[in-house]
PDB file of N, CA and C in Angstrom:
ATOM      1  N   UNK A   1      10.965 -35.062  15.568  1.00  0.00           N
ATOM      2  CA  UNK A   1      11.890 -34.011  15.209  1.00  0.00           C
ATOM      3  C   UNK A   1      11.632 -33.496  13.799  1.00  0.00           C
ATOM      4  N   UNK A   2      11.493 -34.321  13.094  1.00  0.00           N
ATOM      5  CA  UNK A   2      10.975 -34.080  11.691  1.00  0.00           C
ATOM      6  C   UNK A   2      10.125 -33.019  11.346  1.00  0.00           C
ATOM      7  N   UNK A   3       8.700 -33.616  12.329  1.00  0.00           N
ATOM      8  CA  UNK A   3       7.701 -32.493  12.009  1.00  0.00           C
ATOM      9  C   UNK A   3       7.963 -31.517  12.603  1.00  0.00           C
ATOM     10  N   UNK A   4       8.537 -31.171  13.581  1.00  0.00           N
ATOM     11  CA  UNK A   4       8.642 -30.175  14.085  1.00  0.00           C
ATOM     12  C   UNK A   4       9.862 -29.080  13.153  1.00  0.00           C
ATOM     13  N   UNK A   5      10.231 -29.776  12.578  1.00  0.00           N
ATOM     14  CA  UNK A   5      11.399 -29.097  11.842  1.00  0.00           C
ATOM     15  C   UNK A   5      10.410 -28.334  10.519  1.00  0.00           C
ATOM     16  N   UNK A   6       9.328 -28.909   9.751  1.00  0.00           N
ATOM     17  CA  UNK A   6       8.376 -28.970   8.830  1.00  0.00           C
ATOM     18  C   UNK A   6       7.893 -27.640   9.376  1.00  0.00           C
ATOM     19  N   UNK A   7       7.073 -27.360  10.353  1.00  0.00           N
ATOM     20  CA  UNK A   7       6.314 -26.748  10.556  1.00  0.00           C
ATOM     21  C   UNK A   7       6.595 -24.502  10.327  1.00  0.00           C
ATOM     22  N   UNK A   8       7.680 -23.938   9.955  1.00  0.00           N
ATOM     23  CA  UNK A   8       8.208 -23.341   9.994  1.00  0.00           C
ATOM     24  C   UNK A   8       8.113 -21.588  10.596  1.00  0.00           C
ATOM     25  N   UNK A   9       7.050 -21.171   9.861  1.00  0.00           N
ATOM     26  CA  UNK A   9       7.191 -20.387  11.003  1.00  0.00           C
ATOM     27  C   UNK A   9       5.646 -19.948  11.925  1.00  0.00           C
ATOM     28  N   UNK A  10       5.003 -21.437  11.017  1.00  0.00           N
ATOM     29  CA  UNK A  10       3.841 -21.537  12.031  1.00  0.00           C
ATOM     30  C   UNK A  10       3.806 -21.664  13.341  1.00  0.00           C
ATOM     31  N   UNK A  11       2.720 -21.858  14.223  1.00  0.00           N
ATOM     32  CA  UNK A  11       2.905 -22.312  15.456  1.00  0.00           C
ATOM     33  C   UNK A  11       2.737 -23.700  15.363  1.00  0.00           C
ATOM     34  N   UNK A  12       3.788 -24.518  16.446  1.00  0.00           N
ATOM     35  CA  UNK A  12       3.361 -25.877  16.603  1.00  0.00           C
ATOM     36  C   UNK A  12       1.547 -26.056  17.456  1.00  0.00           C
ATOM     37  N   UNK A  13       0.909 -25.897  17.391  1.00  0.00           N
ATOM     38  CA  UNK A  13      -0.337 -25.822  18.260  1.00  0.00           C
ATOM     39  C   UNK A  13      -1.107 -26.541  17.232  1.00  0.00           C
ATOM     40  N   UNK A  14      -1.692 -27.959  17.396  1.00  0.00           N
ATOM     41  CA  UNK A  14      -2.733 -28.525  16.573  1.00  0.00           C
ATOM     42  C   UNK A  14      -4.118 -27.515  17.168  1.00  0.00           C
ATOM     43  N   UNK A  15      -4.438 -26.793  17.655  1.00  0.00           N
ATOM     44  CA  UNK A  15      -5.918 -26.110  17.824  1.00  0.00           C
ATOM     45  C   UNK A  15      -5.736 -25.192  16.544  1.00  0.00           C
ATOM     46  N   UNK A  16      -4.781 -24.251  16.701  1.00  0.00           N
ATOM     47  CA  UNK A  16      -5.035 -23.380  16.099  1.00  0.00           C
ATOM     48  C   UNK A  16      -3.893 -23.245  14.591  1.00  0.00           C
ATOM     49  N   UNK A  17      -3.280 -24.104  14.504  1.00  0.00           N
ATOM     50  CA  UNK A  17      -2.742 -24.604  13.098  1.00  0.00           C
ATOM     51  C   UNK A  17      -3.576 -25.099  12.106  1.00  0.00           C
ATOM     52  N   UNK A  18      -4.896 -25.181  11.893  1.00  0.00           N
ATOM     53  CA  UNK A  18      -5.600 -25.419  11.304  1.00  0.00           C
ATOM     54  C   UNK A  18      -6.166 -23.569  10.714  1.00  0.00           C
ATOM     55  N   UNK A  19      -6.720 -22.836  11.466  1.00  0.00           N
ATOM     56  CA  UNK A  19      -7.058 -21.506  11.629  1.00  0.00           C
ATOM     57  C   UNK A  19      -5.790 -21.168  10.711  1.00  0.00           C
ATOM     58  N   UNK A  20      -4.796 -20.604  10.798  1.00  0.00           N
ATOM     59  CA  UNK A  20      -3.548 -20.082  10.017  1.00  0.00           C
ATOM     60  C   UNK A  20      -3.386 -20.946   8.919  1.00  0.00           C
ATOM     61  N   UNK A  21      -3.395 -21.938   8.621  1.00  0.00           N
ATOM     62  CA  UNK A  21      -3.405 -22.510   7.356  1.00  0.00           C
ATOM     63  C   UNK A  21      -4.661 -22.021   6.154  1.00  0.00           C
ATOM     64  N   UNK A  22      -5.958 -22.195   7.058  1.00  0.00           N
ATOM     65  CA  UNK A  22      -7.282 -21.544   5.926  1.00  0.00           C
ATOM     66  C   UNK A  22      -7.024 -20.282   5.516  1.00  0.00           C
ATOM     67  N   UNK A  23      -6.186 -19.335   6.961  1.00  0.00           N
ATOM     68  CA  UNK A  23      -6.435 -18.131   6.824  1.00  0.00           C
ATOM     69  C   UNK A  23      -5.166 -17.756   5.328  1.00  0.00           C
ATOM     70  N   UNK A  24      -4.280 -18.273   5.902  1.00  0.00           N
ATOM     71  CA  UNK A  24      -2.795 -18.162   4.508  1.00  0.00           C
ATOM     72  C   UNK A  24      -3.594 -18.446   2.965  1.00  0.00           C
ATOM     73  N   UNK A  25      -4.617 -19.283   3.150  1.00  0.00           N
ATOM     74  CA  UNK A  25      -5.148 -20.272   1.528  1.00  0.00           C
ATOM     75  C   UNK A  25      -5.990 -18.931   1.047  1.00  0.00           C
ATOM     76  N   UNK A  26      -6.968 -18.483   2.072  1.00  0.00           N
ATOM     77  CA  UNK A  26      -7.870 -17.458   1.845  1.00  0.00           C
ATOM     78  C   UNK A  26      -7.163 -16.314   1.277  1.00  0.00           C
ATOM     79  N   UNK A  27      -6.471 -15.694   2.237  1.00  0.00           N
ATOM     80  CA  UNK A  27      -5.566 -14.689   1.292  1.00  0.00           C
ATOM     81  C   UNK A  27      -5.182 -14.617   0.223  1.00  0.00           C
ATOM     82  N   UNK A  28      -3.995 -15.630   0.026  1.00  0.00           N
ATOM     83  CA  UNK A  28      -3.794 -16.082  -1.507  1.00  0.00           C
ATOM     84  C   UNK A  28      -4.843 -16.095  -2.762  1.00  0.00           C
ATOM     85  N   UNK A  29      -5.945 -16.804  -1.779  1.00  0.00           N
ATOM     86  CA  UNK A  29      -7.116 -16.728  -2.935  1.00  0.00           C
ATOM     87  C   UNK A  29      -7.613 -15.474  -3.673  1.00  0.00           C
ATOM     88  N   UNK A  30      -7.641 -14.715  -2.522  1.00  0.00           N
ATOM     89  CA  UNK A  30      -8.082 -13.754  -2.556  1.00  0.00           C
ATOM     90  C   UNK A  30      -7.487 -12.755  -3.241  1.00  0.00           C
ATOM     91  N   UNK A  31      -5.940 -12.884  -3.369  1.00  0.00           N
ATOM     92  CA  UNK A  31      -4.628 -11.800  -3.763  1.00  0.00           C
ATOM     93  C   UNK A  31      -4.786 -12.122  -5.492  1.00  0.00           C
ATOM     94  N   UNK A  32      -4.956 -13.327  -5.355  1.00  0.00           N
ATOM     95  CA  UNK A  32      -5.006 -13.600  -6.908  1.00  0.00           C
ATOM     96  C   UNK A  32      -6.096 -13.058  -7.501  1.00  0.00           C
ATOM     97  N   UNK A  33      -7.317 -13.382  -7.104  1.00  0.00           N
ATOM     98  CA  UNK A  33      -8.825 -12.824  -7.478  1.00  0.00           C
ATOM     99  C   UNK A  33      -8.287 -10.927  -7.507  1.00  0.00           C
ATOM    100  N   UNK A  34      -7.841 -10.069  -6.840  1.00  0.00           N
ATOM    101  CA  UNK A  34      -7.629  -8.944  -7.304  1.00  0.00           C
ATOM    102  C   UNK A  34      -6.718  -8.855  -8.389  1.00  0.00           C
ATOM    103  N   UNK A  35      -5.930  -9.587  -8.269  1.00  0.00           N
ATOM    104  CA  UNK A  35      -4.775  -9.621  -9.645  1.00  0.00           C
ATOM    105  C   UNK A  35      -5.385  -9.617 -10.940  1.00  0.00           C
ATOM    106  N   UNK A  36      -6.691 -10.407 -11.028  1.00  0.00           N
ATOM    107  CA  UNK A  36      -6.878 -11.229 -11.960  1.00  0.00           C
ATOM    108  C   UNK A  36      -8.054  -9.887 -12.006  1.00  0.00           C
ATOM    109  N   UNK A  37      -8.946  -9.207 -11.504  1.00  0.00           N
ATOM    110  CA  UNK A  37      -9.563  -8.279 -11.762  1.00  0.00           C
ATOM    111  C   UNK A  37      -8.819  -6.479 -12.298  1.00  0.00           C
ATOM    112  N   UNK A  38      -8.001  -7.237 -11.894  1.00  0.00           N
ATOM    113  CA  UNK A  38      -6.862  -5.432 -12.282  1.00  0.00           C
ATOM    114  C   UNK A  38      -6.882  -6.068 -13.326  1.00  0.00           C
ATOM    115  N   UNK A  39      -6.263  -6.736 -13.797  1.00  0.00           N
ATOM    116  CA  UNK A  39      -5.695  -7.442 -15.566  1.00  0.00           C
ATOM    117  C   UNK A  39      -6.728  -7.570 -16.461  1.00  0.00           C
ATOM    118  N   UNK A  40      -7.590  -7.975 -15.706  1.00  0.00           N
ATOM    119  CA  UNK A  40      -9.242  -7.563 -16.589  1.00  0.00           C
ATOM    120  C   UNK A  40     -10.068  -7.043 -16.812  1.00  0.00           C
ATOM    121  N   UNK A  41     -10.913  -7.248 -15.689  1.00  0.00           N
ATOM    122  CA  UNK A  41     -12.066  -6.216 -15.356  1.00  0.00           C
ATOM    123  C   UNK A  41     -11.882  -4.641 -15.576  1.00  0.00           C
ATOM    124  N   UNK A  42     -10.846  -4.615 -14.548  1.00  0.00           N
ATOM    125  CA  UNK A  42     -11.039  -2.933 -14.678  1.00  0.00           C
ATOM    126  C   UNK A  42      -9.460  -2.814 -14.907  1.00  0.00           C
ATOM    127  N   UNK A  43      -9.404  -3.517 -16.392  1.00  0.00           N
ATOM    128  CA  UNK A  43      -7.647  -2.832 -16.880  1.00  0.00           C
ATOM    129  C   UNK A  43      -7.920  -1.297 -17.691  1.00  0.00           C
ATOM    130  N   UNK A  44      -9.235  -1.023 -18.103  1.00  0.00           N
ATOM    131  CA  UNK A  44      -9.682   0.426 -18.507  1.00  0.00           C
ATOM    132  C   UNK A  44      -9.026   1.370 -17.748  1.00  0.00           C
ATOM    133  N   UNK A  45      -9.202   1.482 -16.749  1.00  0.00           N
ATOM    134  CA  UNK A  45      -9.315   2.526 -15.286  1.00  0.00           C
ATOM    135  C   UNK A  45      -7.770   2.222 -15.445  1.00  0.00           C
ATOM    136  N   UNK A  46      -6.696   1.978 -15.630  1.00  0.00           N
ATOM    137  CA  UNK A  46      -5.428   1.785 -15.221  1.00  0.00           C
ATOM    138  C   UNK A  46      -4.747   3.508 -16.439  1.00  0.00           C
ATOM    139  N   UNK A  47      -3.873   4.014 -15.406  1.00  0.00           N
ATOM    140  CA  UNK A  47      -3.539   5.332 -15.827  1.00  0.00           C
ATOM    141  C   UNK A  47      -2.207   5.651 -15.974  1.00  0.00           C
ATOM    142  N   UNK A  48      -1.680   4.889 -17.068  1.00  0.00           N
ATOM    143  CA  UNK A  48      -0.029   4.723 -18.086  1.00  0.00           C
ATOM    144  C   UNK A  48       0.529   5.938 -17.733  1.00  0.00           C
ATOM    145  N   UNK A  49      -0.166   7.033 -17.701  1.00  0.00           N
ATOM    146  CA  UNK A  49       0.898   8.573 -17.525  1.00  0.00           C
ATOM    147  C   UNK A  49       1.391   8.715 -15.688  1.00  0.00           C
ATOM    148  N   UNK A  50       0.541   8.448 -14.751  1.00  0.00           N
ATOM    149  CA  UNK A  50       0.519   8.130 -13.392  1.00  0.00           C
ATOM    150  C   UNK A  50       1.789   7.313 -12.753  1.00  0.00           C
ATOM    151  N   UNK A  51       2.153   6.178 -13.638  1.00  0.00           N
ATOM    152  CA  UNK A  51       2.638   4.975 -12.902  1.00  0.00           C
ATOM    153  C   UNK A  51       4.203   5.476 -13.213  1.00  0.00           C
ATOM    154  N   UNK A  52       4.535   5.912 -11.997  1.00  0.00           N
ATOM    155  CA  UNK A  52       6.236   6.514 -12.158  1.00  0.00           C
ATOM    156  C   UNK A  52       7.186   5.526 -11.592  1.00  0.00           C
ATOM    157  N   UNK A  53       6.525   4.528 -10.949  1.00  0.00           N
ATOM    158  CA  UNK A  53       8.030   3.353 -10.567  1.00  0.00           C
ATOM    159  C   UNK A  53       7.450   1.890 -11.588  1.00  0.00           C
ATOM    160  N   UNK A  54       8.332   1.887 -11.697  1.00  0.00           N
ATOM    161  CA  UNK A  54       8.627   0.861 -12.621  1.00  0.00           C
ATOM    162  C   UNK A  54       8.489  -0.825 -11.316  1.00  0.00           C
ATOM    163  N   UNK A  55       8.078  -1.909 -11.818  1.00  0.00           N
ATOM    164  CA  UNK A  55       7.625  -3.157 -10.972  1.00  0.00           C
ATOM    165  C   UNK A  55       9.043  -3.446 -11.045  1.00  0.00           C
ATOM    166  N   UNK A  56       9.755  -3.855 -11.967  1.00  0.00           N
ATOM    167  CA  UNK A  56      10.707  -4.553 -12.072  1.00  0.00           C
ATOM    168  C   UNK A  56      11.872  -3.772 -11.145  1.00  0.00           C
ATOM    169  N   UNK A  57      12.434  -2.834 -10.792  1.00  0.00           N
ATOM    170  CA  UNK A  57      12.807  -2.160 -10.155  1.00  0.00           C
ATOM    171  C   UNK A  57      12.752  -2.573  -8.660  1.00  0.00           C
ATOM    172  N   UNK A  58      10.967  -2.216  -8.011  1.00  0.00           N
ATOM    173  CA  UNK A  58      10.836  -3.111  -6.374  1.00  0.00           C
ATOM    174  C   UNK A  58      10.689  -4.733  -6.429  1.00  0.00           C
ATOM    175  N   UNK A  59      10.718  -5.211  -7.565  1.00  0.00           N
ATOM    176  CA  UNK A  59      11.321  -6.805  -7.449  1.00  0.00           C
ATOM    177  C   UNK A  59      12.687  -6.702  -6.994  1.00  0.00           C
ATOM    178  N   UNK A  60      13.178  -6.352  -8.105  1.00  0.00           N
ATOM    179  CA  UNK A  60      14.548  -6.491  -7.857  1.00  0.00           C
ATOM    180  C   UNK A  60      15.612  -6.326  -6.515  1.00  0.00           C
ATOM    181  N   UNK A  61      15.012  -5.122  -6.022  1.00  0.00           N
ATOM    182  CA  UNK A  61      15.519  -4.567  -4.732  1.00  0.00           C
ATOM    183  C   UNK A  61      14.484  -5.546  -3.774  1.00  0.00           C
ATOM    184  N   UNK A  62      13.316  -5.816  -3.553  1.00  0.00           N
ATOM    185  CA  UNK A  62      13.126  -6.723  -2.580  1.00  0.00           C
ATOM    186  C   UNK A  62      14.204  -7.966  -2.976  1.00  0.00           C
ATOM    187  N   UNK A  63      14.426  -8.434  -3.770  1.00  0.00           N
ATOM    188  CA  UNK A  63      15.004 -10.101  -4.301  1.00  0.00           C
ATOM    189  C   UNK A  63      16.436  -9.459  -3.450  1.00  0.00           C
ATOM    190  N   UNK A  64      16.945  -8.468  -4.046  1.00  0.00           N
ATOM    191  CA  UNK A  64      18.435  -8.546  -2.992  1.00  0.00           C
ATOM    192  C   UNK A  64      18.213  -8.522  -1.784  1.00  0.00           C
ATOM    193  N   UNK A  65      17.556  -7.223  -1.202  1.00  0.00           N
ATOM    194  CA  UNK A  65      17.856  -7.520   0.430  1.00  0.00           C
ATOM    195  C   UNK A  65      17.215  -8.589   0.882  1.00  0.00           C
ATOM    196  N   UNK A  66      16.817  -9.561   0.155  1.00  0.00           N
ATOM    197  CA  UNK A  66      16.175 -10.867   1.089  1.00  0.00           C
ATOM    198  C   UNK A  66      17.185 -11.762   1.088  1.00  0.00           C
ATOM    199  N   UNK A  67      17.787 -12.124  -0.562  1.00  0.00           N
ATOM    200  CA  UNK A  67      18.796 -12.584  -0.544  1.00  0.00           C
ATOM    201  C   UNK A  67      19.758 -12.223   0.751  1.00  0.00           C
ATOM    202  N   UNK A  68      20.329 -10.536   0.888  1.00  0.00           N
ATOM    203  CA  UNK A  68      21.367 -10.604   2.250  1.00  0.00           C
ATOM    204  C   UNK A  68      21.052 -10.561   3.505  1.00  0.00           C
ATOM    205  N   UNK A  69      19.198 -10.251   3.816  1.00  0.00           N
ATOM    206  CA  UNK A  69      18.446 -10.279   4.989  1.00  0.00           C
ATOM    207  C   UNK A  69      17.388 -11.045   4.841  1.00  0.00           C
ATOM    208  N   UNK A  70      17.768 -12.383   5.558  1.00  0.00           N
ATOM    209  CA  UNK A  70      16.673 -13.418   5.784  1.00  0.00           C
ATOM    210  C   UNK A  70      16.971 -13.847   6.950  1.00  0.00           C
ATOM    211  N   UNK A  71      15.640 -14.534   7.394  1.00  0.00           N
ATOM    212  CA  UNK A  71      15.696 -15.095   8.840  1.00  0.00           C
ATOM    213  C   UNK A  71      16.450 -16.532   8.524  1.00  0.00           C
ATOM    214  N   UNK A  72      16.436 -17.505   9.301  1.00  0.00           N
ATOM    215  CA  UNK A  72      16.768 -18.678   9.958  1.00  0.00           C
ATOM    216  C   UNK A  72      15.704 -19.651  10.685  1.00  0.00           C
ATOM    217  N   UNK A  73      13.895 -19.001   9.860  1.00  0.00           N
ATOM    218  CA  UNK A  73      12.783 -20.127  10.403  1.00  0.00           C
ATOM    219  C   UNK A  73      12.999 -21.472  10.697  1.00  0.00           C
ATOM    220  N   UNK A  74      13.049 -21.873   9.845  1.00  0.00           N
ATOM    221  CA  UNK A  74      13.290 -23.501   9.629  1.00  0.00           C
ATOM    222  C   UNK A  74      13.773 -23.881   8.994  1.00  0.00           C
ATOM    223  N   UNK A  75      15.301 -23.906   8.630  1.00  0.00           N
ATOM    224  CA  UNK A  75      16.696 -23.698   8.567  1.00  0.00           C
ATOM    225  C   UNK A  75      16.852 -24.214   6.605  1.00  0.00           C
ATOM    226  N   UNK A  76      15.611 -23.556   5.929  1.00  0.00           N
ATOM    227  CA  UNK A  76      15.427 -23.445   4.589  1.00  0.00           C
ATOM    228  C   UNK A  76      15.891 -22.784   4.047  1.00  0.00           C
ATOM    229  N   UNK A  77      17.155 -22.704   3.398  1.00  0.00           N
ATOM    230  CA  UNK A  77      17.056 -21.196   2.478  1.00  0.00           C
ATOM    231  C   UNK A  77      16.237 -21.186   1.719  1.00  0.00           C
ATOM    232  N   UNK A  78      15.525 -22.010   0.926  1.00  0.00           N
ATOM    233  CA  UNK A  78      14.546 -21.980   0.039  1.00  0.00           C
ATOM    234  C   UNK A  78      13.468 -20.542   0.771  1.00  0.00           C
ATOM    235  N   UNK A  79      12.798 -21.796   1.311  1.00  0.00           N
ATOM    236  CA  UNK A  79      11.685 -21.139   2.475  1.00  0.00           C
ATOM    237  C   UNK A  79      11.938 -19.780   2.970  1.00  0.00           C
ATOM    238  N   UNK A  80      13.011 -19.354   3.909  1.00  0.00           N
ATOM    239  CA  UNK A  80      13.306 -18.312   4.625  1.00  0.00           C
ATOM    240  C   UNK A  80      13.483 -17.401   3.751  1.00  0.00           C
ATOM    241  N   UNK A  81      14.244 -17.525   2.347  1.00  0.00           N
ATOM    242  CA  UNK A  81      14.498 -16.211   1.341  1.00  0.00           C
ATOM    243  C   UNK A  81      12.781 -16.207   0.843  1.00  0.00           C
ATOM    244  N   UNK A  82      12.381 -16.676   0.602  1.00  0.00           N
ATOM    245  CA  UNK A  82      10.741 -16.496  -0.139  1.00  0.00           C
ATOM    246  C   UNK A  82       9.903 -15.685   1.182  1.00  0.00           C
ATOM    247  N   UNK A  83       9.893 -16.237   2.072  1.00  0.00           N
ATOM    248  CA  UNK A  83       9.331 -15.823   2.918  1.00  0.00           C
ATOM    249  C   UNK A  83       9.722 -13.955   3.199  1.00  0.00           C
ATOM    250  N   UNK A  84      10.989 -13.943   3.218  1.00  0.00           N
ATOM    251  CA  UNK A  84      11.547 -12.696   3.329  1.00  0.00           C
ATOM    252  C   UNK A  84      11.191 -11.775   2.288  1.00  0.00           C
ATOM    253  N   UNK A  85      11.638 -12.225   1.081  1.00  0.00           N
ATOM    254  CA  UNK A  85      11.040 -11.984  -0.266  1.00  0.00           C
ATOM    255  C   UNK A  85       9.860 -11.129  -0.340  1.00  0.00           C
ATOM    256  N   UNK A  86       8.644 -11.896   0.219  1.00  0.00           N
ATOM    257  CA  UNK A  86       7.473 -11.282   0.049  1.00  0.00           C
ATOM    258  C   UNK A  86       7.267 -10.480   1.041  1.00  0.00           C
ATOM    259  N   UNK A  87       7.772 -10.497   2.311  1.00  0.00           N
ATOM    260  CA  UNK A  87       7.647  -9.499   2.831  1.00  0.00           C
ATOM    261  C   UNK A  87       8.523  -7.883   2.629  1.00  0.00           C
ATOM    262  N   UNK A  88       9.672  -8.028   2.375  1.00  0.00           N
ATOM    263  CA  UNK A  88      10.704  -6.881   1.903  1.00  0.00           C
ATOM    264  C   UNK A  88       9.547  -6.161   0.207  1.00  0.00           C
ATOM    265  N   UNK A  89       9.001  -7.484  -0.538  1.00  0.00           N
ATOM    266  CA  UNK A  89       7.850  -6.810  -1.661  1.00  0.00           C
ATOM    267  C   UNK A  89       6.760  -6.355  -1.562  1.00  0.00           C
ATOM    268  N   UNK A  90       6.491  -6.811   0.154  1.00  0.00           N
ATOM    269  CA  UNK A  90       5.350  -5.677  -0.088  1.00  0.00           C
ATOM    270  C   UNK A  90       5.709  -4.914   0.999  1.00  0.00           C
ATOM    271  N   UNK A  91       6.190  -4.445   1.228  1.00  0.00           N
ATOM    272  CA  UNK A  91       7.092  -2.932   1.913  1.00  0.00           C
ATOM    273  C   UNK A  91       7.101  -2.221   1.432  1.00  0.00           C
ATOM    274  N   UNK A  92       8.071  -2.661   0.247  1.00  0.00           N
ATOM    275  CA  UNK A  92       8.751  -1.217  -0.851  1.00  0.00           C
ATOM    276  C   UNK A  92       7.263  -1.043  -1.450  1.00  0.00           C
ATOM    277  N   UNK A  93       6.491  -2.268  -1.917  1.00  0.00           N
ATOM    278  CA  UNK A  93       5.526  -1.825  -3.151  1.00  0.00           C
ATOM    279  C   UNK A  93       4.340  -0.581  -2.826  1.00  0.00           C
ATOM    280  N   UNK A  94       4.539  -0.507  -0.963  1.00  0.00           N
ATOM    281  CA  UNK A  94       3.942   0.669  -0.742  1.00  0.00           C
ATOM    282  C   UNK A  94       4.322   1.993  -0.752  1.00  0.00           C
ATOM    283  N   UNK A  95       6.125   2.094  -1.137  1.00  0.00           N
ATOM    284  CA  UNK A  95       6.253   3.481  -1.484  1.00  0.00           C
ATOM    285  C   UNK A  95       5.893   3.722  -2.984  1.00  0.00           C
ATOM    286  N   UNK A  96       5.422   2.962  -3.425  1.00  0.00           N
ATOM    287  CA  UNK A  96       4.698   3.468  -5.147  1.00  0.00           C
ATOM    288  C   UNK A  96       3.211   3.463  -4.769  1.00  0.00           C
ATOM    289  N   UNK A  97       2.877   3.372  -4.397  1.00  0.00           N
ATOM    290  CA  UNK A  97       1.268   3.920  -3.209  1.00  0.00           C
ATOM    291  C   UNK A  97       1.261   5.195  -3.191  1.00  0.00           C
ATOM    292  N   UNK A  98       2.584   5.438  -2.009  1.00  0.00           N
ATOM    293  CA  UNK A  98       2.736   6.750  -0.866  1.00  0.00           C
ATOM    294  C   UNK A  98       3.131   7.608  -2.199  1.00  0.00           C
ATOM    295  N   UNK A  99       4.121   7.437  -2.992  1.00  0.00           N
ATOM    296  CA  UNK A  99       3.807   7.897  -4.207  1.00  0.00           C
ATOM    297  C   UNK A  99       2.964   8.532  -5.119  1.00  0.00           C
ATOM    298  N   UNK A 100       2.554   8.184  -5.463  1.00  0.00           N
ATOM    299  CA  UNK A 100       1.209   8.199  -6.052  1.00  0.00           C
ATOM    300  C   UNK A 100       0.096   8.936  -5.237  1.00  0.00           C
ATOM    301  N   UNK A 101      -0.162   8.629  -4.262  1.00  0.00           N
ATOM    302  CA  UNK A 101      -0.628   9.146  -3.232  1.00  0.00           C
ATOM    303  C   UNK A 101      -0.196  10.886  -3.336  1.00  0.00           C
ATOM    304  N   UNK A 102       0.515  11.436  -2.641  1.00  0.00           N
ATOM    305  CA  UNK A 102       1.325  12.163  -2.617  1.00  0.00           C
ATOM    306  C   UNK A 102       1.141  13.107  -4.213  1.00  0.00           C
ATOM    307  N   UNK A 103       1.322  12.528  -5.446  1.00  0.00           N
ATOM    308  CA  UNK A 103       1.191  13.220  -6.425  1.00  0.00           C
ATOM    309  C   UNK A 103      -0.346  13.607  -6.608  1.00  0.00           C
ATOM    310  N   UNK A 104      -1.297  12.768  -5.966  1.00  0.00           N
ATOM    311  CA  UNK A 104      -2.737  13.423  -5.978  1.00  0.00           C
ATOM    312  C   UNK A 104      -2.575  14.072  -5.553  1.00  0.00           C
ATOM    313  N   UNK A 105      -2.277  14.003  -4.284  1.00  0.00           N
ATOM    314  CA  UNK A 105      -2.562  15.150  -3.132  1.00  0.00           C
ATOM    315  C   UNK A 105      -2.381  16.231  -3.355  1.00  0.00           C
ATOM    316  N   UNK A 106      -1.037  16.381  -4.346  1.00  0.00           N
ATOM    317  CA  UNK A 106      -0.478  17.727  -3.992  1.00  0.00           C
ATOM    318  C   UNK A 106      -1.096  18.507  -5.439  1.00  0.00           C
ATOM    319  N   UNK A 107      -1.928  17.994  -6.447  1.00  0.00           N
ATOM    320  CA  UNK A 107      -2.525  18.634  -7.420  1.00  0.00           C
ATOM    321  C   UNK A 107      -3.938  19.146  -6.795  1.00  0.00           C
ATOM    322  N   UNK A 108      -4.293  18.898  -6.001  1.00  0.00           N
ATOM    323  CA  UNK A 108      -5.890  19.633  -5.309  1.00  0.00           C
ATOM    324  C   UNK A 108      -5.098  20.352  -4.613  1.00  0.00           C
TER     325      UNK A 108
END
């Protein structure tokens, strides 16, 4: 009962619970390695007059509606608000994309 309680919103399947675990590590790895190249590499290319939403702003609003809309995975609030969390953050963080987007567009 235990593990099964552990496992959250993976699949219980030892074949392919191995596969979703590398694949979750890889990502991460990977999310950071761009982080870490925006902040460095190419922090030149970054365009201060462009950036019209503010970060702290789609934190904030993801952090509430996760706080009042979260699932019930595996009966964590810890877990289930984080989980929610990052997904409600990267939702919104694409209307500062579509944004942005949108303000190119419409100067050509």
């Amino acid at each position: 009962m235990v593990v099964a309680a552990m496992q959250g919103y993976l699949p219980y399947d030892r074949t392919g619970n191995v596969v979703f675990k590398v694949q979750e590590l890889l990502c991460t790895g990977l999310s950071g390695y761009i982080l870490y190249l925006i902040t460095t590499r190419f922090r030149s290319s970054y365009e201060h007059d462009l950036d019209v939403v503010k970060c702290y702003y789609l934190i904030s609003v993801a952090f509430v509606v996760a706080l009042v809309f979260h699932p019930n995975l595996n009966r964590s609030f810890i877990a289930d608000f984080a989980w929610a969390f990052t997904q409600y953050l990267e939702t919104i963080a694409l209307l500062a994309q579509f944004k942005l987007f949108h303000k190119k567009v419409a100067e050509y």
